[in-house]
C-alpha atoms as a PDB file:
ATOM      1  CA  UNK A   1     -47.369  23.624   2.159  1.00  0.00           C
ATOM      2  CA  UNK A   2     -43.740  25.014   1.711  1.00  0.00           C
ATOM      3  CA  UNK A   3     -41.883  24.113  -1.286  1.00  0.00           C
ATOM      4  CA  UNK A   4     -38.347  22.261  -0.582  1.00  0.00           C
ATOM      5  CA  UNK A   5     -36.048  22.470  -3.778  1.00  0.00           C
ATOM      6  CA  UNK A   6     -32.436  20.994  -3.228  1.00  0.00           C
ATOM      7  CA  UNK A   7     -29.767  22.556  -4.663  1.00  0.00           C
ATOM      8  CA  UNK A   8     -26.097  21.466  -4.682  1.00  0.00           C
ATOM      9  CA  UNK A   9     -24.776  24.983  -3.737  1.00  0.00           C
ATOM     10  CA  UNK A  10     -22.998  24.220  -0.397  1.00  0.00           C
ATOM     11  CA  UNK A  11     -22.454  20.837  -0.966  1.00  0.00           C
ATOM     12  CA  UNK A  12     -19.249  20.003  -2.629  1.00  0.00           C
ATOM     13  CA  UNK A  13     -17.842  16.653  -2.556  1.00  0.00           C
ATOM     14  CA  UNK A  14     -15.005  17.284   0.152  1.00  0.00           C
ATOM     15  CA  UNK A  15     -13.493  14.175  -0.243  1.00  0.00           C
ATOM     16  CA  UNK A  16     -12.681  15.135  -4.146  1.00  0.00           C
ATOM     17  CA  UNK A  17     -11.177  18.385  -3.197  1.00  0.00           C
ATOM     18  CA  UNK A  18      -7.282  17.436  -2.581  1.00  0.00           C
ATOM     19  CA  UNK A  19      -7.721  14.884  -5.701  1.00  0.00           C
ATOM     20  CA  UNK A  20      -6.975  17.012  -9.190  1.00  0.00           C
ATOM     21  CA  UNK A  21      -5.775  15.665 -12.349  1.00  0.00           C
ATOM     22  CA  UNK A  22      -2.644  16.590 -11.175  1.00  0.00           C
ATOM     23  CA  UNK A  23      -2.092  14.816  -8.656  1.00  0.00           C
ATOM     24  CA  UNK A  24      -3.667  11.657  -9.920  1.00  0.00           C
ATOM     25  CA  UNK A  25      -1.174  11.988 -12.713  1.00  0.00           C
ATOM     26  CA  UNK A  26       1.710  12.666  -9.838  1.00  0.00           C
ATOM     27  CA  UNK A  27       0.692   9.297  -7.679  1.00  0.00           C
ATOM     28  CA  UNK A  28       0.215   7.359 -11.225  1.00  0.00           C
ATOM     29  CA  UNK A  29       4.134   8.053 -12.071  1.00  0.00           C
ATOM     30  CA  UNK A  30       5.061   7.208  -8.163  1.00  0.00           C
ATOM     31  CA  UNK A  31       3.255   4.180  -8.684  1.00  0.00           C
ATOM     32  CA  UNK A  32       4.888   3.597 -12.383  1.00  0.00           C
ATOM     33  CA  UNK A  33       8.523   4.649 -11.113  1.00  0.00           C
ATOM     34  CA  UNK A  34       8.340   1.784  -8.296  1.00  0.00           C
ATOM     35  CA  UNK A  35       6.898  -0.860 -10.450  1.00  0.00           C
ATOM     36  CA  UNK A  36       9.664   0.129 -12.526  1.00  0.00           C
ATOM     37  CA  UNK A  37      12.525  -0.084 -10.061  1.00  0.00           C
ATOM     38  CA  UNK A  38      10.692  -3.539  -9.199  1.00  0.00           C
ATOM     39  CA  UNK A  39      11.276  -4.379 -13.189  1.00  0.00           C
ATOM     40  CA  UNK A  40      14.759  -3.313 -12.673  1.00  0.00           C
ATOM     41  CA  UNK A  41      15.748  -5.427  -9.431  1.00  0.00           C
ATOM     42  CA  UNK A  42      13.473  -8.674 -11.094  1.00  0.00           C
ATOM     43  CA  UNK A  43      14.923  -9.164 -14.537  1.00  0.00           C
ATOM     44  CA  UNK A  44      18.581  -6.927 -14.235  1.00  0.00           C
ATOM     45  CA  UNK A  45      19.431  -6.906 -10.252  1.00  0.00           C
ATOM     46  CA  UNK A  46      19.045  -9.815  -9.175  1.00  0.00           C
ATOM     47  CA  UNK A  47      20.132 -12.116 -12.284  1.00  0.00           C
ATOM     48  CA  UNK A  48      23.390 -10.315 -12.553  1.00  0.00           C
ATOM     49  CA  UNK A  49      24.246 -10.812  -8.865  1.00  0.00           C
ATOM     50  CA  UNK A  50      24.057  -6.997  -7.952  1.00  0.00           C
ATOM     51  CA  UNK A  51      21.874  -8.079  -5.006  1.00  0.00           C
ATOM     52  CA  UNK A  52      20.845 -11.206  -3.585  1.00  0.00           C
ATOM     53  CA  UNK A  53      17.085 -12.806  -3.822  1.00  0.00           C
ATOM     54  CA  UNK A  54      16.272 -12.689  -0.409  1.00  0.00           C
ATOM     55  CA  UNK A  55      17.484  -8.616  -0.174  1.00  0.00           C
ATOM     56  CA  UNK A  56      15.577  -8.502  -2.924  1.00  0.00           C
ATOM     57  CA  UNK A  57      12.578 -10.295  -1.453  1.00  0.00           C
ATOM     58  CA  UNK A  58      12.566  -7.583   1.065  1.00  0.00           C
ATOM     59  CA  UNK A  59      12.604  -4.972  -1.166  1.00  0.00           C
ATOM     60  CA  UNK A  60       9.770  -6.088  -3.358  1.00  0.00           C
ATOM     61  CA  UNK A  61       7.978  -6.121   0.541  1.00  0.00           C
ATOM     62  CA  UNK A  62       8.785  -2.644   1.347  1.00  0.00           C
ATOM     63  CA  UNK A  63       8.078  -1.586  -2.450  1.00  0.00           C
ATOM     64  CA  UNK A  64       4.666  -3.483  -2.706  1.00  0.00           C
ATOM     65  CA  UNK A  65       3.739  -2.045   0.794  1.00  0.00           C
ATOM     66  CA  UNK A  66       4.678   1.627  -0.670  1.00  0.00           C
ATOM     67  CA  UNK A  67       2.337   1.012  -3.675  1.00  0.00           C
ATOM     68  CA  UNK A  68      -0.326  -0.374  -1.452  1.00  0.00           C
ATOM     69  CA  UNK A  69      -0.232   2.717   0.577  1.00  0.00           C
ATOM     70  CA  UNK A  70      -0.566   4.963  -2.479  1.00  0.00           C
ATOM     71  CA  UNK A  71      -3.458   3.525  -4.206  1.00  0.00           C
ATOM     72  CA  UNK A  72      -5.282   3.125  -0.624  1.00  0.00           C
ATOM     73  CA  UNK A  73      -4.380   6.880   0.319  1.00  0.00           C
ATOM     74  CA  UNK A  74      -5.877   8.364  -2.961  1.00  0.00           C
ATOM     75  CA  UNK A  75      -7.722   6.014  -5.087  1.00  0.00           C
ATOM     76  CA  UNK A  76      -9.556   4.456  -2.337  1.00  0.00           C
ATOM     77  CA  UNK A  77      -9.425   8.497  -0.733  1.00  0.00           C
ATOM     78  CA  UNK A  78      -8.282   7.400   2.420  1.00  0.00           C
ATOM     79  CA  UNK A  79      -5.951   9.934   2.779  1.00  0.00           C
ATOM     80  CA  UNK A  80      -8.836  12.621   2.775  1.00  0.00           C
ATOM     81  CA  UNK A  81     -10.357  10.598   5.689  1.00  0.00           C
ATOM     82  CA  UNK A  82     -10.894  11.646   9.116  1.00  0.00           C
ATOM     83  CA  UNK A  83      -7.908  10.783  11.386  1.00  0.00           C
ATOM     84  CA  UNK A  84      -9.662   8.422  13.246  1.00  0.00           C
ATOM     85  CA  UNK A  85     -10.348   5.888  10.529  1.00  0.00           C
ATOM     86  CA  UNK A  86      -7.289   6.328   9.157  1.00  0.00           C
ATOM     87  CA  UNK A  87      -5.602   5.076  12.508  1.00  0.00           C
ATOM     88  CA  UNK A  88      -7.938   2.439  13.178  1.00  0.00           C
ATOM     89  CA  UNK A  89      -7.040   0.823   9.054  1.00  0.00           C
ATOM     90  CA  UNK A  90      -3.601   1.740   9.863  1.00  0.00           C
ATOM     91  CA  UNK A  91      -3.392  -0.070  13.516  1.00  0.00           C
ATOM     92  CA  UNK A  92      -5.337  -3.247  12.115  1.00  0.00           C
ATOM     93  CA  UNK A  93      -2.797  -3.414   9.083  1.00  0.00           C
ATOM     94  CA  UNK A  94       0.072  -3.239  11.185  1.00  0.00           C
ATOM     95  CA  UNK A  95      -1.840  -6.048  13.260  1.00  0.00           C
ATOM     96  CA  UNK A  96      -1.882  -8.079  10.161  1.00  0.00           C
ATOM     97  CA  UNK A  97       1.397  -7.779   8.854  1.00  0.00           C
ATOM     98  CA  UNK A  98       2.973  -8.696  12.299  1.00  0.00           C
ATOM     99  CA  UNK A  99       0.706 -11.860  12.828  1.00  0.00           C
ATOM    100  CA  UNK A 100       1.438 -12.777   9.153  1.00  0.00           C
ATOM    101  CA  UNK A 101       5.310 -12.947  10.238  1.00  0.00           C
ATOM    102  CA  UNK A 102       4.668 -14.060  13.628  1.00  0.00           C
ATOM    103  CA  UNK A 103       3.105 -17.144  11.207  1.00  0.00           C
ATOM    104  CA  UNK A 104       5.764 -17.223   9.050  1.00  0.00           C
ATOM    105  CA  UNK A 105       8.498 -17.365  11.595  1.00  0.00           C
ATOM    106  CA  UNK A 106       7.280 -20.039  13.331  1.00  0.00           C
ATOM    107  CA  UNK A 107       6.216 -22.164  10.105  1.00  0.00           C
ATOM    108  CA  UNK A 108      10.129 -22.181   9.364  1.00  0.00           C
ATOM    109  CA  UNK A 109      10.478 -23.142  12.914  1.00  0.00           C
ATOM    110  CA  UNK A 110       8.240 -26.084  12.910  1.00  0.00           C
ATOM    111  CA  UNK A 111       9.799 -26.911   8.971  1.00  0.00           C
ATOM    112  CA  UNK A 112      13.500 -26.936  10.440  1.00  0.00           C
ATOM    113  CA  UNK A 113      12.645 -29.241  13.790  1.00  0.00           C
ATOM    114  CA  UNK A 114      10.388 -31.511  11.536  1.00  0.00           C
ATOM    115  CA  UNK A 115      13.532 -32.074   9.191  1.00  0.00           C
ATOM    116  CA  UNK A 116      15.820 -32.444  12.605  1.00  0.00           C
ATOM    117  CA  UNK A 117      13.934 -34.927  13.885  1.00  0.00           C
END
């Protein structure tokens, strides 16, 4: 009988390789400096009539959708994925969003001909 020993020489976690201290540090401030800004627009912004709510509505969108991006990408190590997964999660949340305004858009449809009628 031969004697199998496993060793881990060969057999580094690939997915862990782009991921250093470093750069966990570098996506924690990206994700600090945008909930920041969001901070900024919520309680200065906004109250002070430097923008409007709904430009900022869409803002906190496009910001929220940036942080969601970042913590998928590299805490959930999506970015070190294989390009086909990553398009197929990327297509089907695309999918999502647009039937979630598809919804939306026609709820305020149906609310402004219900208040018409």
């Amino acid at each position: 009988m031969s004697e199998h020993t496993h060793t881990t020489e060969g057999h580094e976690h690939e997915e862990h390789t782009g991921l250093s201290k470093g750069k966990i540090w570098k996506v924690f401030g990206i994700l600090l400096l945008i909930t920041v800004i969001e901070f900024i627009i919520a309680l200065w912004a906004i109250p002070n009539g430097h923008m409007t709510q709904q430009v900022g509505n869409y803002v906190y969108i496009v910001l929220t959708l940036l942080k969601a991006f970042y913590i998928v990408a590299y805490f959930m190590h999506l970015r070190f994925e294989k390009l086909g997964l990553q398009l197929a999660l990327t297509v089907s949340f695309i999918f999502i969003i647009y039937f979630i305004v598809l919804m939306l858009i026609e709820g305020n449809h149906l609310n402004m001909n219900m208040i018409n009628h």
